[in-house]
Protein backbone atom coordinates (compact mmCIF):
# COMPACT_ATOMS: atom_id res chain seq x y z
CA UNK A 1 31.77 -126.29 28.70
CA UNK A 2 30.91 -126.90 24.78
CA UNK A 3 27.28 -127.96 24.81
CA UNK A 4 26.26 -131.23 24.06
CA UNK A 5 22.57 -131.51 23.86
CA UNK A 6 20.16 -129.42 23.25
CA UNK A 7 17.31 -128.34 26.21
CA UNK A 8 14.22 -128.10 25.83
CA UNK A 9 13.05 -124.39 25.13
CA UNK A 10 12.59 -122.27 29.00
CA UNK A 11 14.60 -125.27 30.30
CA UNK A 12 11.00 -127.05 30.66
CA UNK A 13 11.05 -130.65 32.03
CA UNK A 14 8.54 -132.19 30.49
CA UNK A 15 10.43 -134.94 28.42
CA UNK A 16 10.25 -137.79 30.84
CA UNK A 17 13.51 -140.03 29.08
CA UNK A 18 16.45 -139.54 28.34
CA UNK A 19 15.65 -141.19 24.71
CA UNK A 20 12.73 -137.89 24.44
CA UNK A 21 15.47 -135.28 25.14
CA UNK A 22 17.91 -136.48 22.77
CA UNK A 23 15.14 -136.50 19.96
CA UNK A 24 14.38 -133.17 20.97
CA UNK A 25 18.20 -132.42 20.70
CA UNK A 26 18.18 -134.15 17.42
CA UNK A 27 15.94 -132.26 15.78
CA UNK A 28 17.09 -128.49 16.93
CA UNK A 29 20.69 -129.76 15.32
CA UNK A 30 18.53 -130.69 12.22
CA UNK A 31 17.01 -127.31 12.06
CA UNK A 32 20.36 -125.55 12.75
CA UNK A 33 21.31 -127.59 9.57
CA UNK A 34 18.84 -126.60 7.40
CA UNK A 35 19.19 -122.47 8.04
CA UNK A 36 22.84 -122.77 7.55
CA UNK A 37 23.03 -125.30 4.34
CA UNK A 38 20.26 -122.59 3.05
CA UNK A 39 22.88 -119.53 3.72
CA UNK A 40 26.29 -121.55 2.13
CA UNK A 41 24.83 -121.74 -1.40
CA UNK A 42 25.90 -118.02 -1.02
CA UNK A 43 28.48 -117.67 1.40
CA UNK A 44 31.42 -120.80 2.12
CA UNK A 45 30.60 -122.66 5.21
CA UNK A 46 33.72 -121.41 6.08
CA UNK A 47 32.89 -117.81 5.83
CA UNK A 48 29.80 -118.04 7.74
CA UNK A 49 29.62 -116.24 10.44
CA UNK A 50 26.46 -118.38 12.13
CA UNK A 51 27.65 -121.12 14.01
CA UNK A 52 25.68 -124.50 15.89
CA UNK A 53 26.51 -124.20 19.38
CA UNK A 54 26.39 -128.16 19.23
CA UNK A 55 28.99 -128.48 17.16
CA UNK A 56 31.00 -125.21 17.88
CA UNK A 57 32.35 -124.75 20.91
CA UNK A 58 30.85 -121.66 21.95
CA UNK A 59 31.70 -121.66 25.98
CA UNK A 60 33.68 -118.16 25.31
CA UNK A 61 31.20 -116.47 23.60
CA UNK A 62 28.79 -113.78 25.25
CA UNK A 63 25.12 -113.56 25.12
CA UNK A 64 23.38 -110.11 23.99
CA UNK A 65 19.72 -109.92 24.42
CA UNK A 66 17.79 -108.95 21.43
CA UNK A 67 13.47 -107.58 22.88
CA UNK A 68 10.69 -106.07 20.75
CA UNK A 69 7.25 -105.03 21.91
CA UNK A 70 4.90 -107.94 21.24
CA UNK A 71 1.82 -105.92 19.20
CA UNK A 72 1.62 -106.48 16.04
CA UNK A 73 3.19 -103.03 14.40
CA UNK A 74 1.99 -104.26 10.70
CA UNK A 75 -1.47 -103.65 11.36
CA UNK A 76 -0.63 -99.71 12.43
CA UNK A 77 1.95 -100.03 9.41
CA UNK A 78 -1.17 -100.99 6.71
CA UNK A 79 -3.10 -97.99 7.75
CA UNK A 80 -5.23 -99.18 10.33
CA UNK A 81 -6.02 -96.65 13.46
CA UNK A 82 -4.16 -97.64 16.86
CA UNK A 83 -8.44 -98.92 18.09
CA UNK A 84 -9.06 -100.50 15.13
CA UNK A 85 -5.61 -102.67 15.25
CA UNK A 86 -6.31 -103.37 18.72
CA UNK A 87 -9.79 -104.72 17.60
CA UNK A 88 -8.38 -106.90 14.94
CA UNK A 89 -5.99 -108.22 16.88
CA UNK A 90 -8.32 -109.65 19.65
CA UNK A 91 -10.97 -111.07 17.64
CA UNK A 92 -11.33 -114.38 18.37
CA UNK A 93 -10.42 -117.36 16.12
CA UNK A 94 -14.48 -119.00 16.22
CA UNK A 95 -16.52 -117.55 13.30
CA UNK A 96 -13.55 -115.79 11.44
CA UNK A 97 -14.43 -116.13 7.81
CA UNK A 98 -10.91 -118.14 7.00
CA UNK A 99 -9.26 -115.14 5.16
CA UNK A 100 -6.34 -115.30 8.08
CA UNK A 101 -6.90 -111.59 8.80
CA UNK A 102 -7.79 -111.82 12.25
CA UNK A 103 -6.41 -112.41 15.67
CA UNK A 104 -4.12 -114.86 16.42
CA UNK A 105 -3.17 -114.94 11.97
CA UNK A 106 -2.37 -111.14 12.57
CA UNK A 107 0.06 -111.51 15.43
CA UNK A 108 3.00 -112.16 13.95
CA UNK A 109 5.73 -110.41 16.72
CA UNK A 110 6.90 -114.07 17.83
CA UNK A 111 3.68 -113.29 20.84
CA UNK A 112 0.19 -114.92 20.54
CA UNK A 113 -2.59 -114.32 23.05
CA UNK A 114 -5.88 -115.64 24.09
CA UNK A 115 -8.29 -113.84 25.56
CA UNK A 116 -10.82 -115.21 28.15
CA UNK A 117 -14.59 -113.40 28.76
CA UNK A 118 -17.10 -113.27 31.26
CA UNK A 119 -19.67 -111.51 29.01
CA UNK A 120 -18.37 -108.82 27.71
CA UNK A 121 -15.71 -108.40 30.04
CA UNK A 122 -11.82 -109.97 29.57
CA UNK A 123 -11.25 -111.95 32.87
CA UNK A 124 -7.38 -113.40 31.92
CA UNK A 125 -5.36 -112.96 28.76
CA UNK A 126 -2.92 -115.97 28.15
CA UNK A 127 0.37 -115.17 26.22
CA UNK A 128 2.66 -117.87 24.61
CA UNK A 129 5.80 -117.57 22.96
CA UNK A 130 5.75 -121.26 22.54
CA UNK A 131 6.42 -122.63 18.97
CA UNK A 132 4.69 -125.00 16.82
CA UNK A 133 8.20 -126.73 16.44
CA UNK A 134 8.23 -127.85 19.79
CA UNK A 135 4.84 -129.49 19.74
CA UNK A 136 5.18 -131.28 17.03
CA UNK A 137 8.05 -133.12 17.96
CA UNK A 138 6.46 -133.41 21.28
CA UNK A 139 3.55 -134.94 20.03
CA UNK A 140 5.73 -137.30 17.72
CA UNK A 141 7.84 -138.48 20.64
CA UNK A 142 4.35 -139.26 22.82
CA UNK A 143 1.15 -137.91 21.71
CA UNK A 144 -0.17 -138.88 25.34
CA UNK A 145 2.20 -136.87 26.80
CA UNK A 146 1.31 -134.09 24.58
CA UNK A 147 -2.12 -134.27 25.52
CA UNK A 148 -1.37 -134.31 29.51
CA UNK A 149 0.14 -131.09 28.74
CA UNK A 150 -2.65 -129.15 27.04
CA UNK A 151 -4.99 -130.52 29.54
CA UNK A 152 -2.64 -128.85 32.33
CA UNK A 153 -2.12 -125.44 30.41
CA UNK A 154 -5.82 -124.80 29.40
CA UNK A 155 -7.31 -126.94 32.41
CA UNK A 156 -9.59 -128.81 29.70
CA UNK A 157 -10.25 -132.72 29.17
CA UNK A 158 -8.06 -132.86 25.89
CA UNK A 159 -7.43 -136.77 24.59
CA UNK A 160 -4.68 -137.27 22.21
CA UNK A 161 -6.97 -137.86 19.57
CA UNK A 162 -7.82 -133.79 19.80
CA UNK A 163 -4.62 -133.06 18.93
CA UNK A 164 -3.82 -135.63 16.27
CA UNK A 165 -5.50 -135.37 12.77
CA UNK A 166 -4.92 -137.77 9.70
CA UNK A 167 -2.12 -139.54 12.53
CA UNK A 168 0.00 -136.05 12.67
CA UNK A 169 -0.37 -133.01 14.70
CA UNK A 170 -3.04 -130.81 14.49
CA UNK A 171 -1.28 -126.98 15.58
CA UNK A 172 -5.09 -125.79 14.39
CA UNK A 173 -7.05 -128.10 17.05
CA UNK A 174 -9.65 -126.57 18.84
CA UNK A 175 -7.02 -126.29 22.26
CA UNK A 176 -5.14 -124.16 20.70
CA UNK A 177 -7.30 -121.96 18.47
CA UNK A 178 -11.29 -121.37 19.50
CA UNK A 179 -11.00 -123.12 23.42
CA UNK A 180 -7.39 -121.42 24.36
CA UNK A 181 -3.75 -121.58 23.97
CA UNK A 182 -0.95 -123.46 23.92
CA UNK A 183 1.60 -122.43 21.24
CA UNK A 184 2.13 -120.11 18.26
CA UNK A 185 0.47 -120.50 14.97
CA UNK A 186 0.78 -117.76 12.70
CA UNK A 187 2.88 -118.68 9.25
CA UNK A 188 5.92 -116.47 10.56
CA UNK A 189 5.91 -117.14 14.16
CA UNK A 190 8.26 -120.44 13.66
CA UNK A 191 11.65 -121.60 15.25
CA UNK A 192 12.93 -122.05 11.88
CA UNK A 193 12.12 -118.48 10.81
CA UNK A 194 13.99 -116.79 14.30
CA UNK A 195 16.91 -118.84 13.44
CA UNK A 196 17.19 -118.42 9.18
CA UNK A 197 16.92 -114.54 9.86
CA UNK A 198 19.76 -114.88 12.28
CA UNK A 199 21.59 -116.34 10.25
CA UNK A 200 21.18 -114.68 7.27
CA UNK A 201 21.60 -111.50 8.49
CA UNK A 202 25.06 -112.32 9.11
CA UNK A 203 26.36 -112.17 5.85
CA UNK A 204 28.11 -108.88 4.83
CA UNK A 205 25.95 -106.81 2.53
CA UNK A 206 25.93 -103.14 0.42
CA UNK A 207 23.36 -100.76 -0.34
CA UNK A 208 21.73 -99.51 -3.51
CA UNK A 209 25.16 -97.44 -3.56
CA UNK A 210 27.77 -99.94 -2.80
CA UNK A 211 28.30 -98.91 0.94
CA UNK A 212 28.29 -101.62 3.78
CA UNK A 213 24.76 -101.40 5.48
CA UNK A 214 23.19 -102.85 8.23
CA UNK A 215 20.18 -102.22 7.27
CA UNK A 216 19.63 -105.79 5.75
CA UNK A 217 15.81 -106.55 6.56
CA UNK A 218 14.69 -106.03 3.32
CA UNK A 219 17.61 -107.20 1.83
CA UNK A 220 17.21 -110.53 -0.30
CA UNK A 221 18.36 -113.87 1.63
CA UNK A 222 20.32 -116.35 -0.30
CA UNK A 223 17.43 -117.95 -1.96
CA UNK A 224 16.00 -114.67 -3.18
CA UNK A 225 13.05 -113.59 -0.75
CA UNK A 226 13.73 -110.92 1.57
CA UNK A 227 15.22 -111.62 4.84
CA UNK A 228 11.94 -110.43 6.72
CA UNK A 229 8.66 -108.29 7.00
CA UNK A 230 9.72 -105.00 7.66
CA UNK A 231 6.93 -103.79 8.74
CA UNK A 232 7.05 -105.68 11.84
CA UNK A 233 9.13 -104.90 15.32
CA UNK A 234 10.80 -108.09 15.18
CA UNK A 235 12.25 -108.93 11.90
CA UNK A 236 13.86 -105.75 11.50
CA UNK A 237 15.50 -105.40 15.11
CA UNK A 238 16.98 -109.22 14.95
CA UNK A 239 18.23 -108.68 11.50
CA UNK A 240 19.95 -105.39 11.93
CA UNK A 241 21.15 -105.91 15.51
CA UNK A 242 23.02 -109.73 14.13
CA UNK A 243 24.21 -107.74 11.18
CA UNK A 244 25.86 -105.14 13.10
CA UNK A 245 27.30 -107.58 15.09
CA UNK A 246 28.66 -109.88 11.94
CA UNK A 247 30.11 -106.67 10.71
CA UNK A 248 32.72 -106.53 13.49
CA UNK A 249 34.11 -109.73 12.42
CA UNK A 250 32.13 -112.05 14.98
CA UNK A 251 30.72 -115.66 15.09
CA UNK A 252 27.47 -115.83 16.03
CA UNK A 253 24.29 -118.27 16.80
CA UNK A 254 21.58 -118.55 18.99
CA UNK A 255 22.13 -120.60 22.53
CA UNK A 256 21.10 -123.07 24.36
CA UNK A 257 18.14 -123.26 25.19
CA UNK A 258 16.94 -122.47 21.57
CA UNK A 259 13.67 -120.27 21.56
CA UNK A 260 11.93 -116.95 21.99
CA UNK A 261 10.75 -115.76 25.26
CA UNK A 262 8.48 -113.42 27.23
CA UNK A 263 11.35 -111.00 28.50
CA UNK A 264 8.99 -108.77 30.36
CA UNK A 265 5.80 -106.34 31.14
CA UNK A 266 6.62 -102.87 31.17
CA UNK A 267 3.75 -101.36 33.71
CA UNK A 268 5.23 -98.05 33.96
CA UNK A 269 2.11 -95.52 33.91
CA UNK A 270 -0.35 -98.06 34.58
CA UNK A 271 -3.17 -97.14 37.24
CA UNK A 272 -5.14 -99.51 39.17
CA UNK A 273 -8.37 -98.35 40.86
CA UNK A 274 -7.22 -99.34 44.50
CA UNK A 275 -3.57 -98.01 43.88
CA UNK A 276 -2.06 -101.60 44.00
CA UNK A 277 0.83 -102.42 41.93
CA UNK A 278 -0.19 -103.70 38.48
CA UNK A 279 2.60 -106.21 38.29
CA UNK A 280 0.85 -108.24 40.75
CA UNK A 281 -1.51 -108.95 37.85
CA UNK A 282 1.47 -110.71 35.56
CA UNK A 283 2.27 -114.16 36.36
CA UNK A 284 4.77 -116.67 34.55
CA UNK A 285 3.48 -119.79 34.60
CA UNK A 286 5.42 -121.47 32.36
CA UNK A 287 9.51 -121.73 31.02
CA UNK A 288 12.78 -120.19 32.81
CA UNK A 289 13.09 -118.00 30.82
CA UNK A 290 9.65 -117.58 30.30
CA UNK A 291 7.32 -118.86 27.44
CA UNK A 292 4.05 -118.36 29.15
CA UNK A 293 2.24 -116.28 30.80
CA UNK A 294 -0.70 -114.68 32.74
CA UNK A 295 -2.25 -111.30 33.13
CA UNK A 296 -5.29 -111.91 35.68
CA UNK A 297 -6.47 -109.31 38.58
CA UNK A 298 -5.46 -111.35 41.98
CA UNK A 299 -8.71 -112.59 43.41
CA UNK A 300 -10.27 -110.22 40.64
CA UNK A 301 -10.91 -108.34 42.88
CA UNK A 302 -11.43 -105.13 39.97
CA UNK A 303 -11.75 -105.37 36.91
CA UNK A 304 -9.40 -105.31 34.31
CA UNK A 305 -11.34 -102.69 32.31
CA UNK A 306 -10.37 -100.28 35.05
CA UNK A 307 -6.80 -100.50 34.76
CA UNK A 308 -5.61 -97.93 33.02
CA UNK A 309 -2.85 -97.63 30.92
CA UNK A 310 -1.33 -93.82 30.07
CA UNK A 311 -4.94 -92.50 31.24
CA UNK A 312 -6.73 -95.12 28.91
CA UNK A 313 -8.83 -98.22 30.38
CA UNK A 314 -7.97 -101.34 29.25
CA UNK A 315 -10.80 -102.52 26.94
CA UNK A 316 -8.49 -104.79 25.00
CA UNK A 317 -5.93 -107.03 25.37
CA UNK A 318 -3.50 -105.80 22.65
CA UNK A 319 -3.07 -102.60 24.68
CA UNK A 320 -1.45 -105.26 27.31
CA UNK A 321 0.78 -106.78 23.96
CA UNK A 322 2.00 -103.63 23.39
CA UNK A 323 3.67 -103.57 26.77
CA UNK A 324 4.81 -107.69 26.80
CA UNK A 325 8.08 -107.48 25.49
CA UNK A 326 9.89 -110.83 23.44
CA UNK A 327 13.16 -111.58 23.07
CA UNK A 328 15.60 -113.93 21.90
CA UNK A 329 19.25 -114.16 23.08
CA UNK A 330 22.27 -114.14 20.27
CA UNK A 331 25.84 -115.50 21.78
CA UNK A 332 28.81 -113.89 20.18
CA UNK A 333 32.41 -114.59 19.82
CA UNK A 334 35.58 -112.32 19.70
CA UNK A 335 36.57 -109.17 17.58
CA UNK A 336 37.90 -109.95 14.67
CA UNK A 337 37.68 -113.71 13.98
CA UNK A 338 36.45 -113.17 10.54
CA UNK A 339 39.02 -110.50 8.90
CA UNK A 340 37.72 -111.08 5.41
CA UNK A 341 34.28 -110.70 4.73
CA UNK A 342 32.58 -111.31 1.06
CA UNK A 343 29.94 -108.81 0.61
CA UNK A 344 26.49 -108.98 -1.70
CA UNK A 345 24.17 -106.08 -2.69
CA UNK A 346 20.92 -106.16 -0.81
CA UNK A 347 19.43 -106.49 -4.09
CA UNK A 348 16.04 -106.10 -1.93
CA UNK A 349 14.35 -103.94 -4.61
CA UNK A 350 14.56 -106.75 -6.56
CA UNK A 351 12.52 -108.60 -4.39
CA UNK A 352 8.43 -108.26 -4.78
CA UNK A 353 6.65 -106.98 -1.59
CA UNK A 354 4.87 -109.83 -1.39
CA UNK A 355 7.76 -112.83 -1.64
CA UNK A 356 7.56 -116.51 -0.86
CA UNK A 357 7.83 -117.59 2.51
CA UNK A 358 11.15 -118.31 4.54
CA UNK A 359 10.83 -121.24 7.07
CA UNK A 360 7.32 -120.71 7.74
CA UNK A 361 4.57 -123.70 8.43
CA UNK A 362 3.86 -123.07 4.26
CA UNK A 363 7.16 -124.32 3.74
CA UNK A 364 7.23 -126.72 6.59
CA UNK A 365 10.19 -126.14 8.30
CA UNK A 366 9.05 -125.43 11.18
């Protein structure tokens, strides 16, 4: 059946109207828009491979699932040691100095965390795959109802005056940064950046020698910034998996419902100190599929220091991240639908390291 609105991201129900859910809808199509007008300046609409599923029919298509470990590989990638990553990547938004080089403004795999202490010990570790997207234009729609909602997910008092600043959203309240969780906020982790890579990457594309490659992450988008960080898990495993894809002549886009999700823990090697099964110690609480969830010993009955993973206790919660792993689903149409396809040179060493940001908050498409 060719789609006709969009759903909310996990299929959650809280819009209340049917007036909320189209707006929702509305604005997805917008965003769809955006990526893809940002793509033709380079490629005809009519060679693009990256379709909206609103708009094309994509009821024969099939969905592939695209999942990366959730850490942040970067920091290992700058030169950090494996401890000392997993030690920046924990520490807690309060009394950061504002450079953005800690916690949550280091994980950048599409997965955010928040850790909660007794002490010195972690009790819980929230993880979100939620985006900033959403709650904006859930807070535009009703900032009341916005407000209900981080006062169920971080079981605090929050008014909608918490969340609002200067009349808009605030993604940087307090909820969401120093007191808990509720959705993403680094610069990269946006709705608008999953789907521009996506799309992107479907164009057809040679290397420094003229060959077709695959290898397109560091290639330059149309617009002339590269595609993605390639020293990250996720950027490089969306773009090359959608360009392989492209390259056999398919249509492509990302379906209903639009978003990135918790696809799983991987536990295998864990240890607990009564011989229980970790697992019981992950719990979804939020999203089919999943955009939140929990990692919290039942009835803590141990602690989660000694769990072990591979031999090692668990002293922080990245060592967790490393075994949450996010996904995002493509949908993709027959062999062969697009039997000409113009091809580019990467051009990516033509690109500065450091390049401007693609659908990030700085650019605010979001």
């Amino acid at each position: 059946m060719h789609l006709t609105q969009f759903s909310a991201p996990g299929n959650l129900a809280d819009f209340t109207t049917d007036a909320q859910r189209k707006a929702w809808s509305k604005s997805v199509d917008q965003l769809f828009g955006e990526v893809m007008a940002a793509t033709t300046n380079c490629v005809s609409r009519n060679d693009l491979q990256f379709v909206n599923p609103l708009h094309t029919d994509t009821s024969a298509f099939t969905n592939s699932e695209i999942s990366w470990s959730g850490f942040p590989n970067s920091l290992v990638a700058s030169g950090l040691s494996r401890d000392d990553a997993f030690e920046v990547a924990d520490k807690p938004i309060a009394g950061d100095d504002g450079s953005l080089q800690y916690g949550r403004f280091v994980q950048d795999e599409y997965l955010e965390w928040f850790v909660h202490r007794l002490g010195t010990d972690i009790v819980a570790i929230d993880f979100t795959t939620e985006t900033e997207h959403y709650w904006e234009q859930l807070h535009a729609i009703d900032p009341e109802l916005a407000a209900k909602l981080y006062s169920q997910l971080t079981g605090l008092e929050v008014k909608s005056s918490d969340i609002t600043k200067n009349k808009k959203y605030d993604a940087l309240n307090g909820f969401n940064t120093a007191k808990g969780i509720v959705h993403l906020i680094h610069p990269s982790n946006t709705l608008g950046a999953e789907l521009d890579i996506a799309c992107q990457s479907t164009r057809a594309r040679l290397d420094a020698h003229g060959a077709p490659t695959n290898d397109v992450v560091d290639c330059s988008r149309c617009g002339g910034s590269m595609i993605g960080g390639d020293t990250r898990n996720s950027d490089p495993k969306i773009a090359s998996t959608v360009s392989a894809v492209a390259s056999q002549g398919r249509a492509l886009t990302i379906p209903d419902p639009v978003g990135l999700y918790i696809a799983r823990l991987d536990t295998t090697g864990w240890q607990t100190p009564d011989g229980s099964d970790p697992a019981a110690c992950w719990k979804i609480v939020r999203g089919n599929p999943a955009v939140r969830a929990r990692f919290e010993v039942p009835g803590h009955k141990f602690k989660i220091s000694d769990i072990k993973i591979a031999g090692q206790p668990i002293t922080h919660a990245g060592q967790i991240a490393e075994q949450v792993f996010v996904k995002l689903t493509a949908a993709v149409g027959p062999d062969g639908q697009f039997k000409k396809r113009p091809a580019s040179p990467c051009a990516g060493a033509q690109v500065a390291a450091a390049v401007a940001p693609r659908f990030t908050r700085a650019s605010r498409v979001r």
